[in-house]
C-alpha atoms as a PDB file:
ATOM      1  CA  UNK A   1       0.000   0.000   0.000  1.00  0.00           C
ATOM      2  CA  UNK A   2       1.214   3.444  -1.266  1.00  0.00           C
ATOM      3  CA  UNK A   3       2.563   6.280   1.682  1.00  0.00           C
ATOM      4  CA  UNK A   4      -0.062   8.603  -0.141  1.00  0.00           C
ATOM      5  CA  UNK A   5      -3.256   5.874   0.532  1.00  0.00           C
ATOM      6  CA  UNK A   6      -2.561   6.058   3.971  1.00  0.00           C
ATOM      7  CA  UNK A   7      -2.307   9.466   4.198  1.00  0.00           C
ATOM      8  CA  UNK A   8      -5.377  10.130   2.181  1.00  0.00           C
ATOM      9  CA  UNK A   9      -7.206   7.683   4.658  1.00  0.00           C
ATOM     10  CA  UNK A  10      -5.281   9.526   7.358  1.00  0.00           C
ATOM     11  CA  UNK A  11      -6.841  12.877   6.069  1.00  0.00           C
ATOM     12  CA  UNK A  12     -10.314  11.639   5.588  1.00  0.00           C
ATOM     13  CA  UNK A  13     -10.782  10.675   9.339  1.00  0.00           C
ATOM     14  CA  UNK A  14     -10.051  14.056  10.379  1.00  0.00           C
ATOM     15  CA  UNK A  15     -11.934  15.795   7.705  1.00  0.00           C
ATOM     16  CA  UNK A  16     -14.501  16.978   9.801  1.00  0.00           C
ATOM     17  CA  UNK A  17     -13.842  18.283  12.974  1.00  0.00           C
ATOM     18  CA  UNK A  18     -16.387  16.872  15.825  1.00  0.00           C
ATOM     19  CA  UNK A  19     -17.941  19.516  18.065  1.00  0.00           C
ATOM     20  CA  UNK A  20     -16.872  20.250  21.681  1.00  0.00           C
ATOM     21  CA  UNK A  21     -19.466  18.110  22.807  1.00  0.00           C
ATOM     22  CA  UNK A  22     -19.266  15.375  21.258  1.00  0.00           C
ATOM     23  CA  UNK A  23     -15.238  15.939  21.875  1.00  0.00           C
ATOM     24  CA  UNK A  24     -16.406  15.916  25.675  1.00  0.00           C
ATOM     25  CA  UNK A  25     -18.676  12.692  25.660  1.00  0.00           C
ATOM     26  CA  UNK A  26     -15.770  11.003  23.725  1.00  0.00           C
ATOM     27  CA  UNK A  27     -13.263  12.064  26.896  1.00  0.00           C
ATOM     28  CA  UNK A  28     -15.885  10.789  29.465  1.00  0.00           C
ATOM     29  CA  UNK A  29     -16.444   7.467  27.138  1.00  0.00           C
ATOM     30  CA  UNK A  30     -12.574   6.854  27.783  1.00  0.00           C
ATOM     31  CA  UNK A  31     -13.304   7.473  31.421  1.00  0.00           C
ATOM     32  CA  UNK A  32     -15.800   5.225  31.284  1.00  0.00           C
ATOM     33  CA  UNK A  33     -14.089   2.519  29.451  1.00  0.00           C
ATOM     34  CA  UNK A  34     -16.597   2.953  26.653  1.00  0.00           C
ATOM     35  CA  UNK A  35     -14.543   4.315  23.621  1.00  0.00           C
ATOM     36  CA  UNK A  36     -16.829   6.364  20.855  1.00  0.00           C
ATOM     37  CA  UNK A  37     -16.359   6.043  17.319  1.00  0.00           C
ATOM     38  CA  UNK A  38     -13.641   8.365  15.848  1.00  0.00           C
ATOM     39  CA  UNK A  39     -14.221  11.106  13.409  1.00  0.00           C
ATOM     40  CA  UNK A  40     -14.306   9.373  10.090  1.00  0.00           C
ATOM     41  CA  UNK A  41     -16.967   6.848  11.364  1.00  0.00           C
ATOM     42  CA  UNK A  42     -18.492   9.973  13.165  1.00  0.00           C
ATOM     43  CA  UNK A  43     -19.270  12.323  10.446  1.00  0.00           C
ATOM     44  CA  UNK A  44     -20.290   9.100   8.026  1.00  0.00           C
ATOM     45  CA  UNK A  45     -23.015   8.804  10.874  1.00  0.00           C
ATOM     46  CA  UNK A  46     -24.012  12.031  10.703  1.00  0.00           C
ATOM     47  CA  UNK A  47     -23.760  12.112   7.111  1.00  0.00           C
ATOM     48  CA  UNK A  48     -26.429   8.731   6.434  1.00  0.00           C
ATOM     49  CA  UNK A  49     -28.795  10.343   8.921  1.00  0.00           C
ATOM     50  CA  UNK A  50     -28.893  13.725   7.201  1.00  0.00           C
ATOM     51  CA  UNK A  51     -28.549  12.030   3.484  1.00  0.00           C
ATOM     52  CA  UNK A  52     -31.108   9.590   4.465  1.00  0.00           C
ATOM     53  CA  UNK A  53     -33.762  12.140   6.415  1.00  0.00           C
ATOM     54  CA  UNK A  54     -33.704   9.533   9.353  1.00  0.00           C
ATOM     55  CA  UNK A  55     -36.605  10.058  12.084  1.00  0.00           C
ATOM     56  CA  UNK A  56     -36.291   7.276  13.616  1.00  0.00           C
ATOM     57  CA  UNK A  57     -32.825   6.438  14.624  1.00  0.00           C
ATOM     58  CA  UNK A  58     -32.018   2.631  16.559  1.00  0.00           C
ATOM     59  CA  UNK A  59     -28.560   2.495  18.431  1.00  0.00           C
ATOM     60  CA  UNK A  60     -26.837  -0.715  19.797  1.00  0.00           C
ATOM     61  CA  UNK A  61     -24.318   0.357  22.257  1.00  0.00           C
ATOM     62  CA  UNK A  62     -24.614   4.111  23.579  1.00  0.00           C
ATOM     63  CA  UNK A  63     -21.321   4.557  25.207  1.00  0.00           C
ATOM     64  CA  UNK A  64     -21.047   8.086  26.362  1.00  0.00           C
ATOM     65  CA  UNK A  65     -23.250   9.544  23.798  1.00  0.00           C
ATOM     66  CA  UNK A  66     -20.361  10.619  21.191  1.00  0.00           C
ATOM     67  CA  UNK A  67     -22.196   8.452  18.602  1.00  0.00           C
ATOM     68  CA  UNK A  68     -25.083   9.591  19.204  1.00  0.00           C
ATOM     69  CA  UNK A  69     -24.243  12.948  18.808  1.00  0.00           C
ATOM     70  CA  UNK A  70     -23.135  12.746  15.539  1.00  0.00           C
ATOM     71  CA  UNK A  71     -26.613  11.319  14.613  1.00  0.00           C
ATOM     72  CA  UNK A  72     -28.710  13.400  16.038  1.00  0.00           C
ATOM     73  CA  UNK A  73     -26.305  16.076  14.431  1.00  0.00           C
ATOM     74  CA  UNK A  74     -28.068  14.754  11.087  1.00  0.00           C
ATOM     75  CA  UNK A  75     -31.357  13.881  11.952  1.00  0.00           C
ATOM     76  CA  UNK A  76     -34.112  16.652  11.290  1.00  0.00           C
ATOM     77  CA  UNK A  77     -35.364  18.695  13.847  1.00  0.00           C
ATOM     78  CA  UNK A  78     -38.065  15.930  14.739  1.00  0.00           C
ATOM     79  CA  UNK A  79     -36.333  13.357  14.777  1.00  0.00           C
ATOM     80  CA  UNK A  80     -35.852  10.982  17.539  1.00  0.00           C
ATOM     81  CA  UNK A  81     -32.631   8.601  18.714  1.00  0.00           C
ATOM     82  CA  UNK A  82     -33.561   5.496  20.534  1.00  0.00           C
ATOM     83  CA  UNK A  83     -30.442   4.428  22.236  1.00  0.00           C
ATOM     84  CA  UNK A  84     -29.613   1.398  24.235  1.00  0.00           C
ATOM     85  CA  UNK A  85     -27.160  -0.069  26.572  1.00  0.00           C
ATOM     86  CA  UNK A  86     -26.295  -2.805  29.327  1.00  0.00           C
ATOM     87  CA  UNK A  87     -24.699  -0.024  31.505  1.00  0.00           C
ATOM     88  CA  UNK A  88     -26.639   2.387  33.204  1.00  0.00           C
ATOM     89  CA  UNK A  89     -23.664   4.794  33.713  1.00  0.00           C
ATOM     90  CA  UNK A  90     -23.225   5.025  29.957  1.00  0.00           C
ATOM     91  CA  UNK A  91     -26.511   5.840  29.853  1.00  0.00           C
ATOM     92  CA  UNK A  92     -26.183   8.799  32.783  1.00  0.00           C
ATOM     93  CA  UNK A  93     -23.266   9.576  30.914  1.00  0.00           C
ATOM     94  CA  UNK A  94     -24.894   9.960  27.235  1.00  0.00           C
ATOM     95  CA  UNK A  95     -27.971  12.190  29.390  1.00  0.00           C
ATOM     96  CA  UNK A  96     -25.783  14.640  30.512  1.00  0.00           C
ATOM     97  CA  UNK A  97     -24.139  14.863  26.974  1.00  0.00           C
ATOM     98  CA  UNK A  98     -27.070  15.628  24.989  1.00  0.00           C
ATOM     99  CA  UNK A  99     -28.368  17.536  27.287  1.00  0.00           C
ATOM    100  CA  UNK A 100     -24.957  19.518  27.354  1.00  0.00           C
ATOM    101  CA  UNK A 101     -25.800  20.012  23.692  1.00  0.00           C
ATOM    102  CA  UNK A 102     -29.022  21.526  23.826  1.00  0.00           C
ATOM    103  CA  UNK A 103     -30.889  18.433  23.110  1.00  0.00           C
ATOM    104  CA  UNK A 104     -34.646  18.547  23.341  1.00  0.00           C
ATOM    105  CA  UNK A 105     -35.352  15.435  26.455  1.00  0.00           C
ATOM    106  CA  UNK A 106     -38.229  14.137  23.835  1.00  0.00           C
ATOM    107  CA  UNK A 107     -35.469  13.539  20.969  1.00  0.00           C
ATOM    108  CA  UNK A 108     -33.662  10.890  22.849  1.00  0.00           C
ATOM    109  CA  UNK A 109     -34.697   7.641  24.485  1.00  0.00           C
ATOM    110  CA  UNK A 110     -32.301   5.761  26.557  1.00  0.00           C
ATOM    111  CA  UNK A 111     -32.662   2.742  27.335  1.00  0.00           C
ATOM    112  CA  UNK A 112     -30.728   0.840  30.236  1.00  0.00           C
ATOM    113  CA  UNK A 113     -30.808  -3.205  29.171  1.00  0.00           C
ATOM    114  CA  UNK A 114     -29.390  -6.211  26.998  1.00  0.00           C
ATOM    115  CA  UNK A 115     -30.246  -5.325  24.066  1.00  0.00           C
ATOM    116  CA  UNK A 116     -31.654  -8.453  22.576  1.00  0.00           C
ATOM    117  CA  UNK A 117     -33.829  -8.669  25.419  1.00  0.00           C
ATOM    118  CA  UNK A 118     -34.850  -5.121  24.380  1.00  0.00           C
ATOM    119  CA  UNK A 119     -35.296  -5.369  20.657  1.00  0.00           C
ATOM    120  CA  UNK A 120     -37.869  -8.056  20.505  1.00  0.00           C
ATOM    121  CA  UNK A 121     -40.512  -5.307  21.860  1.00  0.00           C
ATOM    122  CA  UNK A 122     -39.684  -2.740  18.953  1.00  0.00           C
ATOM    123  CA  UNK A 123     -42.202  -2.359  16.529  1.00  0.00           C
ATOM    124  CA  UNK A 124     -41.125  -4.194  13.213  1.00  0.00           C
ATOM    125  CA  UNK A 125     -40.567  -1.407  10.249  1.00  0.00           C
ATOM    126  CA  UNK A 126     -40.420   1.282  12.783  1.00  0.00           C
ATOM    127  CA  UNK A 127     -36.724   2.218  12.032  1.00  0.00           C
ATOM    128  CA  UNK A 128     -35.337   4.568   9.156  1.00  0.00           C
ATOM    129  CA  UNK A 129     -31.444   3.837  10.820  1.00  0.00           C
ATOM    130  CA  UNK A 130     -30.142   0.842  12.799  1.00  0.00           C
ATOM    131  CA  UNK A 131     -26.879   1.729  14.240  1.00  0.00           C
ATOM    132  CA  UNK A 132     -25.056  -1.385  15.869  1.00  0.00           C
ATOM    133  CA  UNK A 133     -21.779  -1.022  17.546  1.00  0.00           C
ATOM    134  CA  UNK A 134     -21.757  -3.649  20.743  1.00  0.00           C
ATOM    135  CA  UNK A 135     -20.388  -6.964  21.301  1.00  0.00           C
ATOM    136  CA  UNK A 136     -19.524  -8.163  17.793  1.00  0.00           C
ATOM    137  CA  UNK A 137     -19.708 -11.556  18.618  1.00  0.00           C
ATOM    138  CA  UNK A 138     -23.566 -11.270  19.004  1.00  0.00           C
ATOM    139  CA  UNK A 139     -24.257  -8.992  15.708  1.00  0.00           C
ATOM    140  CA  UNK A 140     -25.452 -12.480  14.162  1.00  0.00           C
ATOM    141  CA  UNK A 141     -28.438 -12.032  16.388  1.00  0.00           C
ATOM    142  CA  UNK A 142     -28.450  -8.157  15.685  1.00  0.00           C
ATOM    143  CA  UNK A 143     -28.370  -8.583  11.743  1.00  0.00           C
ATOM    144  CA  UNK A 144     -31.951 -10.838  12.621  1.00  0.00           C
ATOM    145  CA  UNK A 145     -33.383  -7.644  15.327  1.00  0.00           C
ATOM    146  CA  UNK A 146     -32.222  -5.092  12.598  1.00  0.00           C
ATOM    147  CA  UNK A 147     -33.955  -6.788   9.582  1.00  0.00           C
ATOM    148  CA  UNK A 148     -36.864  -6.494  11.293  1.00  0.00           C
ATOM    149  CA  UNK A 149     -37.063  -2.986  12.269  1.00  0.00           C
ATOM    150  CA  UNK A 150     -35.704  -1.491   9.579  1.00  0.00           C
ATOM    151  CA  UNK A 151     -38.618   0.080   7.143  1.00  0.00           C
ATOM    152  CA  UNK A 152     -37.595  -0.633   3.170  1.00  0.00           C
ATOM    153  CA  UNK A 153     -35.070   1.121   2.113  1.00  0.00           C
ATOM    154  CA  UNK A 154     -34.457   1.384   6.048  1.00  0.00           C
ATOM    155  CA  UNK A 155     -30.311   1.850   6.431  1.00  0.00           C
ATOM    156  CA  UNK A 156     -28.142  -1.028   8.565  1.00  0.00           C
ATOM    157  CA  UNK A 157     -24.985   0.321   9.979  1.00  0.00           C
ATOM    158  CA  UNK A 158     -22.388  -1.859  11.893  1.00  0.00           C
ATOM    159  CA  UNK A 159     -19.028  -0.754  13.081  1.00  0.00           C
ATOM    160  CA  UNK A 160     -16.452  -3.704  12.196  1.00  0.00           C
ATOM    161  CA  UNK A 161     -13.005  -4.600  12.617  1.00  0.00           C
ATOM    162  CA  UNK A 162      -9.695  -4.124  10.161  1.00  0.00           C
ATOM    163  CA  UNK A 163      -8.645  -7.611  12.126  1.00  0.00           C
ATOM    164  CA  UNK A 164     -11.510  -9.240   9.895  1.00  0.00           C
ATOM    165  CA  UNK A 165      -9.087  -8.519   6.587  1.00  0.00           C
ATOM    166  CA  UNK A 166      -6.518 -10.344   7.397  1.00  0.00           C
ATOM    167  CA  UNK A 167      -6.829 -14.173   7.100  1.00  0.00           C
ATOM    168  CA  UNK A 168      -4.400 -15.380   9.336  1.00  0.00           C
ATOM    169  CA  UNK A 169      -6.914 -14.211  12.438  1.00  0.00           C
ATOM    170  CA  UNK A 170      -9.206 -16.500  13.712  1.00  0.00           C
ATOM    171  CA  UNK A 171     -10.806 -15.542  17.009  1.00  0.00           C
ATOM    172  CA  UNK A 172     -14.231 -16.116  18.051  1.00  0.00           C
ATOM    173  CA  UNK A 173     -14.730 -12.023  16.990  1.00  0.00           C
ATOM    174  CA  UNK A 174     -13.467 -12.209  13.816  1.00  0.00           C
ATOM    175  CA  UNK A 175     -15.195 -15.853  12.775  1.00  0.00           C
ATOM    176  CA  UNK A 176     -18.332 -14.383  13.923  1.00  0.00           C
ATOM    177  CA  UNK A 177     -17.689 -11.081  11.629  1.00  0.00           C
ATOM    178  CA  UNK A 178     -16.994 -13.299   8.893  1.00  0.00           C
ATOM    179  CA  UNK A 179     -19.978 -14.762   9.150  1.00  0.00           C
ATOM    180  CA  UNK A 180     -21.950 -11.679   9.274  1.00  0.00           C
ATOM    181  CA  UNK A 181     -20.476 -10.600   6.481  1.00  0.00           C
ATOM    182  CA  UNK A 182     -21.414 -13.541   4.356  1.00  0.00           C
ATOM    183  CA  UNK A 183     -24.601 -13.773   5.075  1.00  0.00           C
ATOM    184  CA  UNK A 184     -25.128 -10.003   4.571  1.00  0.00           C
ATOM    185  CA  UNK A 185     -23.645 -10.042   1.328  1.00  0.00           C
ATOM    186  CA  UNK A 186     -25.778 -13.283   0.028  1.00  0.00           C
ATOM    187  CA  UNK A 187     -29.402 -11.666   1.910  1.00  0.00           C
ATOM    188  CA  UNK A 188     -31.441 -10.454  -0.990  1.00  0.00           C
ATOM    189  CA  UNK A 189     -32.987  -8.298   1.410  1.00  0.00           C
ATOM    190  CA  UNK A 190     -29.767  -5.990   1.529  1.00  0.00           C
ATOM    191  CA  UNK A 191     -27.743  -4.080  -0.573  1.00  0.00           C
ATOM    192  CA  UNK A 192     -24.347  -3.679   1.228  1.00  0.00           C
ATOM    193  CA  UNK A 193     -20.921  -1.916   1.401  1.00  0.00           C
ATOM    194  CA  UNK A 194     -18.120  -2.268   3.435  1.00  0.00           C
ATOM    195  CA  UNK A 195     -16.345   0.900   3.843  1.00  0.00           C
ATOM    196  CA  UNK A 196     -12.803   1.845   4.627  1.00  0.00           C
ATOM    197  CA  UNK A 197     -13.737   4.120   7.994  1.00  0.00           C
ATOM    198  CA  UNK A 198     -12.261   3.930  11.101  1.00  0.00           C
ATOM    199  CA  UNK A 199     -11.602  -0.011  11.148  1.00  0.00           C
ATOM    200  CA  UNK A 200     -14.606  -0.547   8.906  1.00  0.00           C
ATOM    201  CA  UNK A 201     -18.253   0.584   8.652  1.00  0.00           C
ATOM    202  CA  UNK A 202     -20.628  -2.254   7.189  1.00  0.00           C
ATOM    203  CA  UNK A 203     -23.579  -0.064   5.817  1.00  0.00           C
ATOM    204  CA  UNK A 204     -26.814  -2.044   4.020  1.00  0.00           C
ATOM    205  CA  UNK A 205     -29.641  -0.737   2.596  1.00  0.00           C
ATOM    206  CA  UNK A 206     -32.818  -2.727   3.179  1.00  0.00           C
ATOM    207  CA  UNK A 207     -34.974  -3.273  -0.275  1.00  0.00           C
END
């Protein structure tokens, strides 16, 4: 690989410049032990929910709120984030940064929980965005939750892992992403894309 690829890629990821909150939730996420995406996979959030005029917005894994953020950052002015997580301090934690942020209480909805306990109850179709970025060895079981909710030409987004390119690694992570990706590629449900961003973005659009 050329010095000048990985300097364009280098470039791209700090293209955009995140705001001072969602610079501040990212800081409390490392507190937390909850990294947030970086800025490449960031702004391409931001970017689907704006391109794609996303009201209803599902995310797996909240963190510290950085992610969402950057969605809401996109959606319109009506839209609304649904948000869950296992830990109730990320949750806490992704309050206080919206809020921080001027955002309206009856955009977001937190929700403290395993989230395939949680999903089940969602209303199938409901979803114009499915944002999944949680334990990667359960996004089989995600892939089934999100192609449910999502409404036709509803938009999948999972954050990956650059380990998943390279053959030689075969953890239980990686198999499982493998996986994923095969049967994502091969559902005629889904037209897909796996994107060079942060360590990957997997992004689908549901037919």
């Amino acid at each position: 690989m050329s010095t000048q690829k990985v300097a364009a890629w280098s470039h791209a990821e700090e293209f955009v410049t995140p705001s001072e909150h969602v610079e501040e939730a990212t800081h409390r996420g490392e507190e937390l032990g909850a990294p947030a995406v970086g800025n490449g996979v960031g702004a391409v959030l931001q970017m689907l929910a704006a391109a794609t005029g996303a009201k209803a917005v599902m995310e797996i894994g909240t963190g510290a709120g950085a992610s969402g953020l950057w969605l809401l950052g996109g959606m319109p002015a009506d839209g609304i984030l649904t948000t869950i997580d296992l830990e109730t301090e990320h949750q806490r934690a992704a309050r206080d940064a919206f809020a921080a942020a001027g955002i309206a209480h009856q955009r977001t909805r937190c929700i403290a929980g395993r989230a395939l306990e949680v999903l089940p109850r969602m209303t199938d179709g409901a979803y114009d965005l499915v944002v999944v970025d949680a334990d990667k060895e359960e996004y089989p079981d995600y892939l089934t939750q999100a192609t449910r909710l999502l409404r036709s030409g509803g938009t999948l987004v999972m954050t990956w892992t650059d380990k998943e390119s390279d053959p030689a690694n075969r953890d239980a992570e990686t198999r499982t992403l493998r996986e994923v990706g095969r049967t994502i590629r091969e559902h005629d449900q889904f037209t897909v894309s796996l994107l060079p961003v942060g360590e990957g973005l997997l992004v689908a659009v549901k037919r």
